[in-house]
Protein backbone atom coordinates (compact mmCIF):
# COMPACT_ATOMS: atom_id res chain seq x y z
CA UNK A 1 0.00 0.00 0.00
CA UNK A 2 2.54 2.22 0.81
CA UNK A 3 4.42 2.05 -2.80
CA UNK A 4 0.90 3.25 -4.20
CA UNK A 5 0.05 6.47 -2.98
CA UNK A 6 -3.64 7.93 -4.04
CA UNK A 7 -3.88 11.44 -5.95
CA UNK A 8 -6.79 13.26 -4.89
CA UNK A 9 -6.59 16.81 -6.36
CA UNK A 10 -2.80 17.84 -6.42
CA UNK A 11 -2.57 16.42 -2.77
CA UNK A 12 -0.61 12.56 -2.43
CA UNK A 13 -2.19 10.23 0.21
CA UNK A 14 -0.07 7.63 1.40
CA UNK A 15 -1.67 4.80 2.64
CA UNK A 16 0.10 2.58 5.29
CA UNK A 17 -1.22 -1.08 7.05
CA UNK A 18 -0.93 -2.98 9.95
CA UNK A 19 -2.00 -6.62 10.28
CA UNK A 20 -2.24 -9.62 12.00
CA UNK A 21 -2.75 -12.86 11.06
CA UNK A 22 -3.59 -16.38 12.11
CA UNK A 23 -5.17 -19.78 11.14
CA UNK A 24 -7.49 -21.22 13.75
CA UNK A 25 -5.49 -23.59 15.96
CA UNK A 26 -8.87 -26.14 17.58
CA UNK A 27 -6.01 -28.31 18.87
CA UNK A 28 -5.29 -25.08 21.24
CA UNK A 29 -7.99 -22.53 20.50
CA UNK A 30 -11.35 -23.79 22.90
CA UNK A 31 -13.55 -21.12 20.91
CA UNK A 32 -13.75 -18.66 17.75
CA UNK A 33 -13.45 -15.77 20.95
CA UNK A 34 -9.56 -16.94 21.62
CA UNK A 35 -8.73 -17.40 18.00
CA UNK A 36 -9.94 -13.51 17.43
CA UNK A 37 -8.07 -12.59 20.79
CA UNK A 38 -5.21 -14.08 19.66
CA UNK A 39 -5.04 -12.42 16.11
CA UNK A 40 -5.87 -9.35 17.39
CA UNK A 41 -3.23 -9.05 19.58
CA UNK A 42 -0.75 -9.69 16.70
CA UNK A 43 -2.24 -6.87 15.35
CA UNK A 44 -1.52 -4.52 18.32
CA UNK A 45 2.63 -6.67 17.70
CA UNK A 46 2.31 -5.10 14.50
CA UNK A 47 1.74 -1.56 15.64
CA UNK A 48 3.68 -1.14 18.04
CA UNK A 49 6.51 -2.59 16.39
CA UNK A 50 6.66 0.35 13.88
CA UNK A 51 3.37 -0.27 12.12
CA UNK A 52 3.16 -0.79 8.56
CA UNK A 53 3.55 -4.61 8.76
CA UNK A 54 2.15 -8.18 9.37
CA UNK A 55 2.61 -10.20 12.17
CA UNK A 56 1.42 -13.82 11.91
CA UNK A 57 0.38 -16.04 14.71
């Protein structure tokens, strides 16, 4: 995202993304609620480990 920047008028827009990412794990995960918890805390790893990245889990 960040190597394609959006025009609007004469002003740039530079779009940057953080993620996190995961496969359910049922062997470890008891419920769809700790697979999510778990995901989304990789995607508070990925911000606050200078954004603009994934982190998988």
């Amino acid at each position: 995202m960040q190597k394609t920047p959006c025009q609007l008028g004469t002003v740039q827009i530079v779009f940057t993304a953080s993620m996190g990412t995961g496969l359910a794990d049922w062997q470890n995960d008891d419920s769809p609620d700790l697979t999510f918890q778990r995901i989304d805390k990789a995607c508070y790893q990925a911000k606050a480990s200078g954004r603009n990245r994934v982190v998988a889990v």
